[in-house]
Structure formats: structure tokens, C-alpha cells
PDB file of N, CA and C in Angstrom:
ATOM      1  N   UNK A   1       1.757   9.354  -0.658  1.00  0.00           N
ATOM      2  CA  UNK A   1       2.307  10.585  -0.170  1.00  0.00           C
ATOM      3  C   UNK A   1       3.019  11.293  -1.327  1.00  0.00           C
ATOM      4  N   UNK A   2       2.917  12.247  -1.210  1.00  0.00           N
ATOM      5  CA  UNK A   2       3.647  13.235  -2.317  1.00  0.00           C
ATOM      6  C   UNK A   2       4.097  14.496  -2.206  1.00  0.00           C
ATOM      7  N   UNK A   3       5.226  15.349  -2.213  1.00  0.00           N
ATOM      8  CA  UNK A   3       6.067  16.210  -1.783  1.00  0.00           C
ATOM      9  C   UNK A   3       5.892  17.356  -3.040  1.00  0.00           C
ATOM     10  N   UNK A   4       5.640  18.347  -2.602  1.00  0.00           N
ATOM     11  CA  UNK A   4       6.232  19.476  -3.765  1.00  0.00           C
ATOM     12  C   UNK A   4       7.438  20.792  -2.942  1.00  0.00           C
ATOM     13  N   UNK A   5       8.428  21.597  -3.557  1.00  0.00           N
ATOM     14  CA  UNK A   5       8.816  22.159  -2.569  1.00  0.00           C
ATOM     15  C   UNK A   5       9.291  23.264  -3.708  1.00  0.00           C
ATOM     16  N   UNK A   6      10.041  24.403  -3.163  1.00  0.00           N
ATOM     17  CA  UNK A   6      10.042  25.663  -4.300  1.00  0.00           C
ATOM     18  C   UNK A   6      11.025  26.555  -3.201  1.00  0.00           C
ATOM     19  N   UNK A   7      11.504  27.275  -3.988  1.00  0.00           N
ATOM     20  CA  UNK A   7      12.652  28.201  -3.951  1.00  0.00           C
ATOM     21  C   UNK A   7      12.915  29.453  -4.411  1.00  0.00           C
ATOM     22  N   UNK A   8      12.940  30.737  -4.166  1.00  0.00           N
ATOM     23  CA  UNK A   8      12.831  31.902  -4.757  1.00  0.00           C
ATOM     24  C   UNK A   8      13.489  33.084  -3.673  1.00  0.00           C
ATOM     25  N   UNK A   9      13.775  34.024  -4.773  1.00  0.00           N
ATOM     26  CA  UNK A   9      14.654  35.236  -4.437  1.00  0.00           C
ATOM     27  C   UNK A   9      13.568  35.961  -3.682  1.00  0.00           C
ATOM     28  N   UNK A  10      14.401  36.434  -2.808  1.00  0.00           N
ATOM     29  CA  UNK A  10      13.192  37.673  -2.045  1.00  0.00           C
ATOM     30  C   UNK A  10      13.353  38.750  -2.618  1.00  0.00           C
ATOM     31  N   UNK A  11      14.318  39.322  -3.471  1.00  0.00           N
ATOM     32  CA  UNK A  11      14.578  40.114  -3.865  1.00  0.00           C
ATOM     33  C   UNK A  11      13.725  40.259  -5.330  1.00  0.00           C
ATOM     34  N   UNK A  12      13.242  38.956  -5.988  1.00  0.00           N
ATOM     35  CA  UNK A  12      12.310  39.024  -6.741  1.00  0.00           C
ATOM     36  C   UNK A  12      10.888  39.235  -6.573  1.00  0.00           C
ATOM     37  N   UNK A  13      10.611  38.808  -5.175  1.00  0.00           N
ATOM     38  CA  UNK A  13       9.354  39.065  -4.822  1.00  0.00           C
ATOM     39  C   UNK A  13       9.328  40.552  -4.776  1.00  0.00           C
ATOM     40  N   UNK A  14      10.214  41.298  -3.772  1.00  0.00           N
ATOM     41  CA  UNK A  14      10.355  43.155  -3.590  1.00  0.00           C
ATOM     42  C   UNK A  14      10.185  43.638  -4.835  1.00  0.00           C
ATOM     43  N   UNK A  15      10.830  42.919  -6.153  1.00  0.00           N
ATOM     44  CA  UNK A  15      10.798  43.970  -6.664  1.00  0.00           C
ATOM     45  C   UNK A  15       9.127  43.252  -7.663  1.00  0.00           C
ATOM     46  N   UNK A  16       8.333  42.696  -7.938  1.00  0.00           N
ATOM     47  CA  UNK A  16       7.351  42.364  -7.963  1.00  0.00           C
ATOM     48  C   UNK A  16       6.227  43.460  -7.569  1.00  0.00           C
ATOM     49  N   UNK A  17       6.366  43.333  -6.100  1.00  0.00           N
ATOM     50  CA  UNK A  17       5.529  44.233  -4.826  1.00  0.00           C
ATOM     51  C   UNK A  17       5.515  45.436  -5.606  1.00  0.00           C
ATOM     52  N   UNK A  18       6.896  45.748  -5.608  1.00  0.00           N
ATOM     53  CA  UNK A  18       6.997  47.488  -6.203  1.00  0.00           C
ATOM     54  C   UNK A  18       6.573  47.737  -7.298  1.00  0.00           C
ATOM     55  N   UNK A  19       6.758  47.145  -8.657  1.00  0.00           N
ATOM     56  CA  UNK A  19       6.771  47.628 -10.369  1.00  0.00           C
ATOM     57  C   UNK A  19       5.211  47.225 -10.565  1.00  0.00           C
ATOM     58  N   UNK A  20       4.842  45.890  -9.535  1.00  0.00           N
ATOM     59  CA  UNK A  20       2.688  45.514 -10.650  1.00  0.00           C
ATOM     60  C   UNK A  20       1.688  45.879  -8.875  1.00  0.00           C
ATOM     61  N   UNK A  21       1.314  46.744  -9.005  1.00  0.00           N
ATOM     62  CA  UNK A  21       0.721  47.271  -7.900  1.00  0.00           C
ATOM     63  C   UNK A  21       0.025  46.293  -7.389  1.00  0.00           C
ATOM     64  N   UNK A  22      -0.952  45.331  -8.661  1.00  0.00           N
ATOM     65  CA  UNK A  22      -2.045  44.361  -8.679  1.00  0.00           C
ATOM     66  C   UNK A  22      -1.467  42.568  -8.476  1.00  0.00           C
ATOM     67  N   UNK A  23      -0.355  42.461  -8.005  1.00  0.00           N
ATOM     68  CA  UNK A  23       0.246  41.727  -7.393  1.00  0.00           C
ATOM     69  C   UNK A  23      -0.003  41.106  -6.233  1.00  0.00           C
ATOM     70  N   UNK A  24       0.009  41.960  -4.950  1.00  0.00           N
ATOM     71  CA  UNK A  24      -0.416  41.290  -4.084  1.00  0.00           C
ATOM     72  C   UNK A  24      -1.886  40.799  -3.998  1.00  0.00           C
ATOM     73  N   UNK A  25      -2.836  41.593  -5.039  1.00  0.00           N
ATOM     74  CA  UNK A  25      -4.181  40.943  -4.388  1.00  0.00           C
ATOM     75  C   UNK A  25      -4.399  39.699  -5.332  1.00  0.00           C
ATOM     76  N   UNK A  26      -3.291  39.886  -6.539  1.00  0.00           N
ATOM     77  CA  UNK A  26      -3.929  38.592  -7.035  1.00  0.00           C
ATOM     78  C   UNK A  26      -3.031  37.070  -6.561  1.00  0.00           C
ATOM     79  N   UNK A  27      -2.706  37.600  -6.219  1.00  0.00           N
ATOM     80  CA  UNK A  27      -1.843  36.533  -5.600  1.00  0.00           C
ATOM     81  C   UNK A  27      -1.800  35.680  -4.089  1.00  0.00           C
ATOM     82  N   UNK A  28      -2.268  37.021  -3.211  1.00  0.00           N
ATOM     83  CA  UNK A  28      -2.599  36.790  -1.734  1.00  0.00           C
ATOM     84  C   UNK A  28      -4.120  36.890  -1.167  1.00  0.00           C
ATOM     85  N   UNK A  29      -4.813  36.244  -0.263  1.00  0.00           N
ATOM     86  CA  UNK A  29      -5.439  36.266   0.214  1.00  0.00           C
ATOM     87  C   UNK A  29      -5.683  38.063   1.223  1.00  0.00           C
ATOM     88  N   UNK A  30      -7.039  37.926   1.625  1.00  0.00           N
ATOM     89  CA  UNK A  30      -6.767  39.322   2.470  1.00  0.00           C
ATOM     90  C   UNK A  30      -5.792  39.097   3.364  1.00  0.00           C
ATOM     91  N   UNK A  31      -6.139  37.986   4.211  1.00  0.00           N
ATOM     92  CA  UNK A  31      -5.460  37.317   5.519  1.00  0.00           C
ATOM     93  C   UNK A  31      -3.964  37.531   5.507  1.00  0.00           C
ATOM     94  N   UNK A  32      -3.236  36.764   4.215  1.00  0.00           N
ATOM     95  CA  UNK A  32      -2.552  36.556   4.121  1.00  0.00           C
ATOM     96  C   UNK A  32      -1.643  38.021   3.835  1.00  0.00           C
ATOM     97  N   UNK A  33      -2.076  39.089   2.907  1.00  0.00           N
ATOM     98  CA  UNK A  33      -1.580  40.728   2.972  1.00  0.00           C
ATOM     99  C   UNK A  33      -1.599  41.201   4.759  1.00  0.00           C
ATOM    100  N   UNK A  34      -2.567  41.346   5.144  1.00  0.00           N
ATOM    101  CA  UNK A  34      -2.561  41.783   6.566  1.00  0.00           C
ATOM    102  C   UNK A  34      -1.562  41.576   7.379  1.00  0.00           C
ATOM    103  N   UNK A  35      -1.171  40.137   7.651  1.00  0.00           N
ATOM    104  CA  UNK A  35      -0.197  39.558   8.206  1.00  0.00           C
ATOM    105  C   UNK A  35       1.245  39.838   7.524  1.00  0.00           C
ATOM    106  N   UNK A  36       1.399  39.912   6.325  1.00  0.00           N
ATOM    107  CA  UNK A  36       2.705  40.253   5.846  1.00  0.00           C
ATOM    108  C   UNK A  36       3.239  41.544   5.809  1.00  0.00           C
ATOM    109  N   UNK A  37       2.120  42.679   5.825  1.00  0.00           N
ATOM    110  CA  UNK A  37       2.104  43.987   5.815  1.00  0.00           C
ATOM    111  C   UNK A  37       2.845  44.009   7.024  1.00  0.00           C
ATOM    112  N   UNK A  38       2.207  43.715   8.223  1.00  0.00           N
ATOM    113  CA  UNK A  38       2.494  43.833   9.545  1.00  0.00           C
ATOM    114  C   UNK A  38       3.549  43.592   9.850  1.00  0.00           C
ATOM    115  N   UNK A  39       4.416  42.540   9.336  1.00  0.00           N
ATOM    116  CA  UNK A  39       5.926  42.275   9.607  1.00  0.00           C
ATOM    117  C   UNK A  39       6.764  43.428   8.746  1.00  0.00           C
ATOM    118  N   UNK A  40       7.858  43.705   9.468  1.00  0.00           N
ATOM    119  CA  UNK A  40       9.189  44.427   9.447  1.00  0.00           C
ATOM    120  C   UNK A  40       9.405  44.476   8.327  1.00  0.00           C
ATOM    121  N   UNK A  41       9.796  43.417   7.885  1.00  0.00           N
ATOM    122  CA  UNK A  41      10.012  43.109   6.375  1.00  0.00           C
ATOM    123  C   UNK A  41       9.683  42.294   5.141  1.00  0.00           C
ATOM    124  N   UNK A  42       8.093  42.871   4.826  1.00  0.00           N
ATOM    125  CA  UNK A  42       6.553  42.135   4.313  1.00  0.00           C
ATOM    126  C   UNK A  42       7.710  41.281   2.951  1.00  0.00           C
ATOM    127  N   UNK A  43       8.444  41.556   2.098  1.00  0.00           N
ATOM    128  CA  UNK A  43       9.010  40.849   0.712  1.00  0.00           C
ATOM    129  C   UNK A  43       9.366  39.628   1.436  1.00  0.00           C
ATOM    130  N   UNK A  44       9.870  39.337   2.449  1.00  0.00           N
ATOM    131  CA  UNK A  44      10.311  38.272   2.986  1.00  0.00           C
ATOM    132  C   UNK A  44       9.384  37.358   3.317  1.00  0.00           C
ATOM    133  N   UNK A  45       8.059  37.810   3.813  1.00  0.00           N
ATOM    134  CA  UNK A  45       7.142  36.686   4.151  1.00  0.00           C
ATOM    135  C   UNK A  45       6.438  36.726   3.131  1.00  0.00           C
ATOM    136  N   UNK A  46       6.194  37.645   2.335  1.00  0.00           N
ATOM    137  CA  UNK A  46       5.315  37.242   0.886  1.00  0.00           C
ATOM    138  C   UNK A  46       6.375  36.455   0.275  1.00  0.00           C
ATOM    139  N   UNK A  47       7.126  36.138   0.182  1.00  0.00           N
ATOM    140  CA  UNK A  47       8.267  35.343  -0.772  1.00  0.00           C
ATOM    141  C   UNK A  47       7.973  33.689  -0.009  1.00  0.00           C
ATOM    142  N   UNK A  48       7.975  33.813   1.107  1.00  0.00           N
ATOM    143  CA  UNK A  48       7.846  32.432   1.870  1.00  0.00           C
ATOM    144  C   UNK A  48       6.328  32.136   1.314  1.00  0.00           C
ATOM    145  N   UNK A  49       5.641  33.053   1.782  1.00  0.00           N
ATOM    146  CA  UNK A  49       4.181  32.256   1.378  1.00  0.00           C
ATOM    147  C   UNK A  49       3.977  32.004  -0.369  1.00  0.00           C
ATOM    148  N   UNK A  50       4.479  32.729  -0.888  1.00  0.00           N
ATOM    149  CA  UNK A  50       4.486  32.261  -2.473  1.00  0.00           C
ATOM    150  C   UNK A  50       5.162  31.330  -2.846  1.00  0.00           C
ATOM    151  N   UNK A  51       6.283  30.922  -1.881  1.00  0.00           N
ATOM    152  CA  UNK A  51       6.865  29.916  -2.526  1.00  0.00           C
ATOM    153  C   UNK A  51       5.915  28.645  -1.453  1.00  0.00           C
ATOM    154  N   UNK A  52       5.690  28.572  -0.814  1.00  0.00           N
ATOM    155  CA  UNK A  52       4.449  27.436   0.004  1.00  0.00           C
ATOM    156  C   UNK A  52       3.404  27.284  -1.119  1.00  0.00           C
ATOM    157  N   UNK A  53       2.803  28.335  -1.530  1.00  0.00           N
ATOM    158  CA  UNK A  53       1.821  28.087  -2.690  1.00  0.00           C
ATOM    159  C   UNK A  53       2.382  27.225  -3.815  1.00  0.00           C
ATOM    160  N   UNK A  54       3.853  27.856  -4.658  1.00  0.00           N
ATOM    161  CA  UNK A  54       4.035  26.944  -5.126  1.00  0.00           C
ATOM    162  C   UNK A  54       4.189  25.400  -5.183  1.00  0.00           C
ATOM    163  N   UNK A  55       5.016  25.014  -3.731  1.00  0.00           N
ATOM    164  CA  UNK A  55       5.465  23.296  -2.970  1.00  0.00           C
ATOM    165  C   UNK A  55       3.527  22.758  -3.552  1.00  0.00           C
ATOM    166  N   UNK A  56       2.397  23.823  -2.843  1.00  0.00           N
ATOM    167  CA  UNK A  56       1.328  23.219  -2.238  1.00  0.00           C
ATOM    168  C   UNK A  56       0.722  22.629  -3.954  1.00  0.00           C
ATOM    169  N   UNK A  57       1.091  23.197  -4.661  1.00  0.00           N
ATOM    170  CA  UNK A  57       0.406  22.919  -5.782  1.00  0.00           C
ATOM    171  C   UNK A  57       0.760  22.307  -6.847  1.00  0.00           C
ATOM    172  N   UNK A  58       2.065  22.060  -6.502  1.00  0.00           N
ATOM    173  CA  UNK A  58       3.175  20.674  -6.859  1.00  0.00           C
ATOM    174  C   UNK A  58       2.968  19.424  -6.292  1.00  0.00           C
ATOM    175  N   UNK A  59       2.983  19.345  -4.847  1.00  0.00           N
ATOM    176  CA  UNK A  59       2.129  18.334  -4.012  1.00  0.00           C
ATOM    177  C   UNK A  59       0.807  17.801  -4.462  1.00  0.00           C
ATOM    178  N   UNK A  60       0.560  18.688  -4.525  1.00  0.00           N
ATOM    179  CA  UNK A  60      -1.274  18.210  -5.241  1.00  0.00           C
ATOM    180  C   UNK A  60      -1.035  17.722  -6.240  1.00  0.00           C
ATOM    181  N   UNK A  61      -0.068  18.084  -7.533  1.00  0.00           N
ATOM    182  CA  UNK A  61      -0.287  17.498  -8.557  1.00  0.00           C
ATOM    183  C   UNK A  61      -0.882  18.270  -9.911  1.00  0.00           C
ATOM    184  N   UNK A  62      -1.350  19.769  -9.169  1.00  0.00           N
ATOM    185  CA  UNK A  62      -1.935  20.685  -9.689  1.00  0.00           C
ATOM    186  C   UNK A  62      -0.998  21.733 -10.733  1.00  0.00           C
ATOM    187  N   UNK A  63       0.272  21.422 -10.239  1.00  0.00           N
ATOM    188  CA  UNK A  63       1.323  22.386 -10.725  1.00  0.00           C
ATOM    189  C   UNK A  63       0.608  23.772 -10.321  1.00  0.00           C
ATOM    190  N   UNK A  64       1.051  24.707 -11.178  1.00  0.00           N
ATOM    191  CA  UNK A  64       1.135  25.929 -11.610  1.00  0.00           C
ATOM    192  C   UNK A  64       1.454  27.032 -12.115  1.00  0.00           C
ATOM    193  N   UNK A  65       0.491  25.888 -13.611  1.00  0.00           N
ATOM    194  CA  UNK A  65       0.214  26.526 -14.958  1.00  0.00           C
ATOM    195  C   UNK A  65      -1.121  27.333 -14.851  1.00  0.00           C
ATOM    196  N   UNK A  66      -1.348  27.864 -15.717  1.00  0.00           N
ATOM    197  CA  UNK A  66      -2.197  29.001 -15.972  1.00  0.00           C
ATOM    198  C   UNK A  66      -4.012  29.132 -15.121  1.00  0.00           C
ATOM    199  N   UNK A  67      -4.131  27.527 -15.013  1.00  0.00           N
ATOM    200  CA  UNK A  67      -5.209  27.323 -14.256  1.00  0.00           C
ATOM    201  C   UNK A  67      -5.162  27.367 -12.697  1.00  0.00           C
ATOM    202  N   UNK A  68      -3.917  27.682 -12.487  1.00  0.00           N
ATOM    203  CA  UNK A  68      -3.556  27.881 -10.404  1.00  0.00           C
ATOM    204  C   UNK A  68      -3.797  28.963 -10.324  1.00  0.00           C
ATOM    205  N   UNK A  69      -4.860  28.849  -9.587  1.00  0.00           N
ATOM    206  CA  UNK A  69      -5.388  30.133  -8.793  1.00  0.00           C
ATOM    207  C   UNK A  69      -4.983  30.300  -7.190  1.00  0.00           C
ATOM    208  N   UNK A  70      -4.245  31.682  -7.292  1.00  0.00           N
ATOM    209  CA  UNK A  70      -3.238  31.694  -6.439  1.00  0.00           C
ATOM    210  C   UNK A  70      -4.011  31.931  -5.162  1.00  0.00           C
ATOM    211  N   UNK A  71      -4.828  32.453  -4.760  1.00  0.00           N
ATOM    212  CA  UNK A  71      -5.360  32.633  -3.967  1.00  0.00           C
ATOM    213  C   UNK A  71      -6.821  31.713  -3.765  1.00  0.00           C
ATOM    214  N   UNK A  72      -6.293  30.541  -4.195  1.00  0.00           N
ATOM    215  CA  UNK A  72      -6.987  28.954  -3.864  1.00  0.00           C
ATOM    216  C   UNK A  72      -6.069  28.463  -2.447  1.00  0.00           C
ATOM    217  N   UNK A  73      -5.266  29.318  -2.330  1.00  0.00           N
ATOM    218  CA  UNK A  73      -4.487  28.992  -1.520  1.00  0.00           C
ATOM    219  C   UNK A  73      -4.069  29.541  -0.482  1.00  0.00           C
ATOM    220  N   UNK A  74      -4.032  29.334   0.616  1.00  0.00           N
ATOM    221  CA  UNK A  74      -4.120  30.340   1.827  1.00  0.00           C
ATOM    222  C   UNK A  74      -3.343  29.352   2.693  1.00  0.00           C
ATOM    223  N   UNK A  75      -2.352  30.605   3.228  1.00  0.00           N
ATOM    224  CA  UNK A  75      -1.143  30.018   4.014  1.00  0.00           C
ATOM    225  C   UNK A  75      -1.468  30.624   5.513  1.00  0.00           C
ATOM    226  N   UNK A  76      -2.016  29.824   6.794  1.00  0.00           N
ATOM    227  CA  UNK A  76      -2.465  30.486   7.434  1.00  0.00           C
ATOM    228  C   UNK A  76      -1.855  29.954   8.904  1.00  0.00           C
ATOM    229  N   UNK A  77      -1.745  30.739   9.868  1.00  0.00           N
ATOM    230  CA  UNK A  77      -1.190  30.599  11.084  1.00  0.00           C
ATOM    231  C   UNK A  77      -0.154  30.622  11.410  1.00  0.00           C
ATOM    232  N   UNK A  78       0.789  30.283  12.584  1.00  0.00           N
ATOM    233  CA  UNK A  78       1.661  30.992  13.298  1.00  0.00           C
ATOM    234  C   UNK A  78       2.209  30.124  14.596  1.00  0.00           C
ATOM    235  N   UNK A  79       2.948  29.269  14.967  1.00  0.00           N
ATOM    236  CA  UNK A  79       4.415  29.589  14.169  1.00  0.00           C
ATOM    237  C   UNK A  79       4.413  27.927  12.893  1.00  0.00           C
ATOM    238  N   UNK A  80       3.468  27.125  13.421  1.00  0.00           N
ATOM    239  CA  UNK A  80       3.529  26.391  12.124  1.00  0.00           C
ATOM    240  C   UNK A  80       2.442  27.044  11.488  1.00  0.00           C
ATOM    241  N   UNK A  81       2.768  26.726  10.226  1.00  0.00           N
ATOM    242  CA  UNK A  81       1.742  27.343   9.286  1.00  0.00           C
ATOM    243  C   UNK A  81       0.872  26.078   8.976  1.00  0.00           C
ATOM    244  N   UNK A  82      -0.529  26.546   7.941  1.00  0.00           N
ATOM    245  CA  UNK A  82      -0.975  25.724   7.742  1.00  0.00           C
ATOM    246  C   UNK A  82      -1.656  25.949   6.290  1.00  0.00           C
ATOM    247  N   UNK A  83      -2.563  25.026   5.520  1.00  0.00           N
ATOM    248  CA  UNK A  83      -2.939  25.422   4.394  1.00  0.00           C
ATOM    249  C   UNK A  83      -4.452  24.957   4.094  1.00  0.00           C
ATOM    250  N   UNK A  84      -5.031  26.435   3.726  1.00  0.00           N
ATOM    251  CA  UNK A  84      -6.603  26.355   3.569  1.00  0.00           C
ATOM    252  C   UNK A  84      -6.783  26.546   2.176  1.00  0.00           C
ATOM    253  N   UNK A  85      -7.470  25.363   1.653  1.00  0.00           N
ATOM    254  CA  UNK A  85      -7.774  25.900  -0.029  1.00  0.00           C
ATOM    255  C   UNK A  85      -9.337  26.011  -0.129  1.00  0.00           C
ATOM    256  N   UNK A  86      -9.601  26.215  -1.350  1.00  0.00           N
ATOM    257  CA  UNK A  86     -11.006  26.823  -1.747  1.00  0.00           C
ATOM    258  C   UNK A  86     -10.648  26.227  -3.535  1.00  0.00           C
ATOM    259  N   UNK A  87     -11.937  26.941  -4.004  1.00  0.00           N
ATOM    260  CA  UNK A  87     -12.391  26.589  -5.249  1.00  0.00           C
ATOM    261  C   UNK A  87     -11.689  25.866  -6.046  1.00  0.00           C
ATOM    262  N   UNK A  88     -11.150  25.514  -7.102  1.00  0.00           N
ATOM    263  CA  UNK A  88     -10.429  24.714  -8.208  1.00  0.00           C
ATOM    264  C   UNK A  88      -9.606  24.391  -7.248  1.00  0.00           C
ATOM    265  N   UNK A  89      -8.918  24.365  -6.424  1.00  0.00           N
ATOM    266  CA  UNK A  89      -7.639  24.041  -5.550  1.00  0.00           C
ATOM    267  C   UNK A  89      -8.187  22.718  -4.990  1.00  0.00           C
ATOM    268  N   UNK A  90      -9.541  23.238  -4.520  1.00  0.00           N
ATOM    269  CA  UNK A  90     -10.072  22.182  -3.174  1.00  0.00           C
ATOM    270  C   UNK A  90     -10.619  21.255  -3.727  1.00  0.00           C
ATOM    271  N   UNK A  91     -11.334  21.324  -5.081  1.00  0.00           N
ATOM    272  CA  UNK A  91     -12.207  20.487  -5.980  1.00  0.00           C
ATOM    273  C   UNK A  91     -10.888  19.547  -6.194  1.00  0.00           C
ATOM    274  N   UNK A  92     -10.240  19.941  -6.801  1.00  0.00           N
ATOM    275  CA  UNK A  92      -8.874  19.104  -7.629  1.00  0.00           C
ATOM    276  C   UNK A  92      -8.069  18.303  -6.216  1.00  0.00           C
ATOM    277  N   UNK A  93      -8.299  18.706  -5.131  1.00  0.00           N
ATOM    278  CA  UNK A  93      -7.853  18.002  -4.502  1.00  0.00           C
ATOM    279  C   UNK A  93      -8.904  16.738  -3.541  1.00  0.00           C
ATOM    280  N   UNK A  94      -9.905  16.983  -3.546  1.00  0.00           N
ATOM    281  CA  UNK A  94     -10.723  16.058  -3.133  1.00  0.00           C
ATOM    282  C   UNK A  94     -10.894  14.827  -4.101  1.00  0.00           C
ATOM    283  N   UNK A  95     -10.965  16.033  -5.404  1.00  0.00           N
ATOM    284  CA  UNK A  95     -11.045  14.926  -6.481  1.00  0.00           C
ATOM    285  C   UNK A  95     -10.089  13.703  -7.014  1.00  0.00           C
ATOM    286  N   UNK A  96      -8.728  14.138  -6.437  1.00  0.00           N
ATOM    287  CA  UNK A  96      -8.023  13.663  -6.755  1.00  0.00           C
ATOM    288  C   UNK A  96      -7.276  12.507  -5.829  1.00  0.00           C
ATOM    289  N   UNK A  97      -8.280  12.713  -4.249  1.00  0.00           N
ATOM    290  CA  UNK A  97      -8.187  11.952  -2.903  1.00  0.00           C
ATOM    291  C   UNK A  97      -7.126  12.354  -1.756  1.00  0.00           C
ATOM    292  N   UNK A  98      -6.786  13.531  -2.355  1.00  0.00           N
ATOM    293  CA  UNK A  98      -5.552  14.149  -1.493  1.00  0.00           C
ATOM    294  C   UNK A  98      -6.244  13.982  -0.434  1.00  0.00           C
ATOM    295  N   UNK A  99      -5.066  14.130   0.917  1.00  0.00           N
ATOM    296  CA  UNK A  99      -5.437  13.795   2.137  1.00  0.00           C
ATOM    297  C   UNK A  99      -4.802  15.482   2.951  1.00  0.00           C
ATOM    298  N   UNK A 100      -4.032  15.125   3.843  1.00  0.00           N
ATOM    299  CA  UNK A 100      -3.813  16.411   4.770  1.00  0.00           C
ATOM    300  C   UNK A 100      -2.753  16.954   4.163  1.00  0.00           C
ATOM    301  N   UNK A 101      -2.547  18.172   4.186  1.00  0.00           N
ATOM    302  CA  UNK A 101      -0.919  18.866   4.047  1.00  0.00           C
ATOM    303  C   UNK A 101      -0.250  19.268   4.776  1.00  0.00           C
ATOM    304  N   UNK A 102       0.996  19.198   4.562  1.00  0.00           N
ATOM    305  CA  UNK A 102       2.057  19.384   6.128  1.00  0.00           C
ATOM    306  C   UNK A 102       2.324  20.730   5.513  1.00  0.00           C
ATOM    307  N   UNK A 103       3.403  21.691   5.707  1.00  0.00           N
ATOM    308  CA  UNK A 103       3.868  22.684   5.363  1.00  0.00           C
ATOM    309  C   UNK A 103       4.635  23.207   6.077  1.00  0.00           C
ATOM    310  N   UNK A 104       5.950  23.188   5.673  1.00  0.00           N
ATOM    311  CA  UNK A 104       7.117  23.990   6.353  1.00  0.00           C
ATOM    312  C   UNK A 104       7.828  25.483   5.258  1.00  0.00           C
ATOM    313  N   UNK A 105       8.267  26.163   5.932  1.00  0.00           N
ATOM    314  CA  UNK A 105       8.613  27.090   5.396  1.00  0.00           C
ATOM    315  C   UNK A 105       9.942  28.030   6.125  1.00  0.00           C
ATOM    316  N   UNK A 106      10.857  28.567   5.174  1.00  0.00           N
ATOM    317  CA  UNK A 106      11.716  29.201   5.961  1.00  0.00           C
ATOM    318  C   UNK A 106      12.326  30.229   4.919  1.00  0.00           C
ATOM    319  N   UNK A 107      13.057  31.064   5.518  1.00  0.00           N
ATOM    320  CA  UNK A 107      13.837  31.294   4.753  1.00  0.00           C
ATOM    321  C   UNK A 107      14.967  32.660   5.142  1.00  0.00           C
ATOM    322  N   UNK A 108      15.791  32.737   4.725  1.00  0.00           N
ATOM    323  CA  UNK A 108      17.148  33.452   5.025  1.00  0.00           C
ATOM    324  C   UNK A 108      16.916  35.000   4.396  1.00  0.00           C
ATOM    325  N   UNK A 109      18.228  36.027   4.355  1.00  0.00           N
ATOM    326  CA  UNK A 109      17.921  36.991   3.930  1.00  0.00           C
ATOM    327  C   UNK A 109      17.754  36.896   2.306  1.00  0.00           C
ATOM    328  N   UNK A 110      18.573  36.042   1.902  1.00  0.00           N
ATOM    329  CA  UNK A 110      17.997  35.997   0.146  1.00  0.00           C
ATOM    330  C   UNK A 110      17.344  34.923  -0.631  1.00  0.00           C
ATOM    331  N   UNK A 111      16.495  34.155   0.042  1.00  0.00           N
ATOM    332  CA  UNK A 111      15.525  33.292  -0.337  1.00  0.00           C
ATOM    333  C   UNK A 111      14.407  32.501   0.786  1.00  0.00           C
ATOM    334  N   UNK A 112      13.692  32.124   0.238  1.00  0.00           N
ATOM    335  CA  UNK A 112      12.996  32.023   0.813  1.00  0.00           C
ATOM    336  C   UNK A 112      12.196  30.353   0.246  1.00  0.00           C
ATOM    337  N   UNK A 113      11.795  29.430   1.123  1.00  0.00           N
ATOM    338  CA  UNK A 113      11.690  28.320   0.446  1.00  0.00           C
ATOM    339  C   UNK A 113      10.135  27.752   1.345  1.00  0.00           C
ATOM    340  N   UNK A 114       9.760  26.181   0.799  1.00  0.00           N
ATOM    341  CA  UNK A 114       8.676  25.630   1.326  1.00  0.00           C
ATOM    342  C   UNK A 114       8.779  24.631   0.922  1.00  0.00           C
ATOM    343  N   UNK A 115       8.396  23.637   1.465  1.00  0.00           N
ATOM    344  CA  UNK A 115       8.283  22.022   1.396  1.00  0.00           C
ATOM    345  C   UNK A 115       6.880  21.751   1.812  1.00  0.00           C
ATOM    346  N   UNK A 116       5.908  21.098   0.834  1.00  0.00           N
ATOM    347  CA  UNK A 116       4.318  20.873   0.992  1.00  0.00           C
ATOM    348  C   UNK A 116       4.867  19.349   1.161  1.00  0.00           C
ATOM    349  N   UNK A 117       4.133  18.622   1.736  1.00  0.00           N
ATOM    350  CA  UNK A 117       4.106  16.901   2.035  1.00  0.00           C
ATOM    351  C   UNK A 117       2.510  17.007   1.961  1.00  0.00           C
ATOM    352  N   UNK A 118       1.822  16.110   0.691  1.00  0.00           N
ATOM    353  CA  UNK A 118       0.283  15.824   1.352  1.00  0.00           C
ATOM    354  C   UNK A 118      -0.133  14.201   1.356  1.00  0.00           C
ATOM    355  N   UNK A 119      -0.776  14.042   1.980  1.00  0.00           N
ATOM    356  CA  UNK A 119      -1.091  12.101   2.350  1.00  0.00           C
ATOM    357  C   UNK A 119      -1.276  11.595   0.878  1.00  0.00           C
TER     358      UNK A 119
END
């Protein structure tokens, strides 16, 4: 079993969103924009799901250095979340015998956090 987990300003994500236009797509899934758009206050759940990406790719073992492809990673559903990967994400994790991932996520008005657990 192995844990990754991550921590970040929402206020860094907002201002992210705002100054590199090309931010959210490289970073988010379609799925994952749609759904955050839609909430009240999208910096807050893009901050949660970026920091889940990060836990998820710490967990794996994968980190994320220059070869994490952020949108290997898809944070999906409601009210637990869950996590769908694809290409280099999914290879590196089969390959590597990973098993299931848990994923919790929360976060307050000025951060936003995630805890990945995978078998």
C-alpha cells in the first residue's frame, strides 16, 4: 500500500486560471473543466482536483516531474470521487502492479488538499 497526499493555495490556482489561459486544458480533462466551470466557485474545485492529481501520482510512485501528464489523470464523480487514468499514467501503473486507488479530497476557503491511498 502506498499513500501520496498534496496541499495548495486556492488562491494560487485563481490566479493560474486568470494570467496562462492554456492552463486549464493542459492540465484538466474535458470532464473534469465542465464540472468545475459549473460550480459557484470553479478555483476551488480545480485546486482540489489538482491537488488529487498530485497525492495520485505520488501514490503511484510516478511523482510529478516533467514526464506527468496531467491529464493522465481524471478525477471523476460525485460525492466520492474517483480516479481514471490513461496513457503513461496507466502503463506505469500496471507496470508497476498498482492495484485500486482510494481518493479523498477536501478543502476550506484557502486550500485545498487530497490524500491518494493505492493497493
Amino acid at each position: 500500500m502506498r499513500v501520496g497526499t498534496d496541499l495548495i493555495e486556492i488562491a494560487r490556482v485563481r490566479r493560474a486560471l486568470e494570467r496562462y489561459p492554456g492552463f486549464r486544458e493542459r492540465c484538466f480533462t474535458e470532464a473534469e473543466r465542465a464540472y468545475c466551470d459549473s460550480r459557484p466557485n470553479p478555483p476551488q474545485h480545480y485546486a482540489a482536483r489538482f491537488a488529487a492529481k498530485e497525492a495520485v501520482g505520488k501514490a503511484l510512485g510516478f511523482g510529478v516531474a516533467r514526464a506527468f501528464a496531467w491529464r493522465d489523470v481524471e478525477i471523476a464523480g460525485r460525492p466520492k470521487p474517483s480516479v481514471r487514468l490513461s496513457g503513461r499514467l496507466q502503463a506505469w501503473a500496471e507496470g508497476s502492479g498498482a492495484g485500486a486507488i482510494d481518493l479523498s479530497m477536501s478543502h476550506s476557503r484557502e486550500l485545498a488538499t487530497a490524500v491518494a491511498v493505492v493497493e
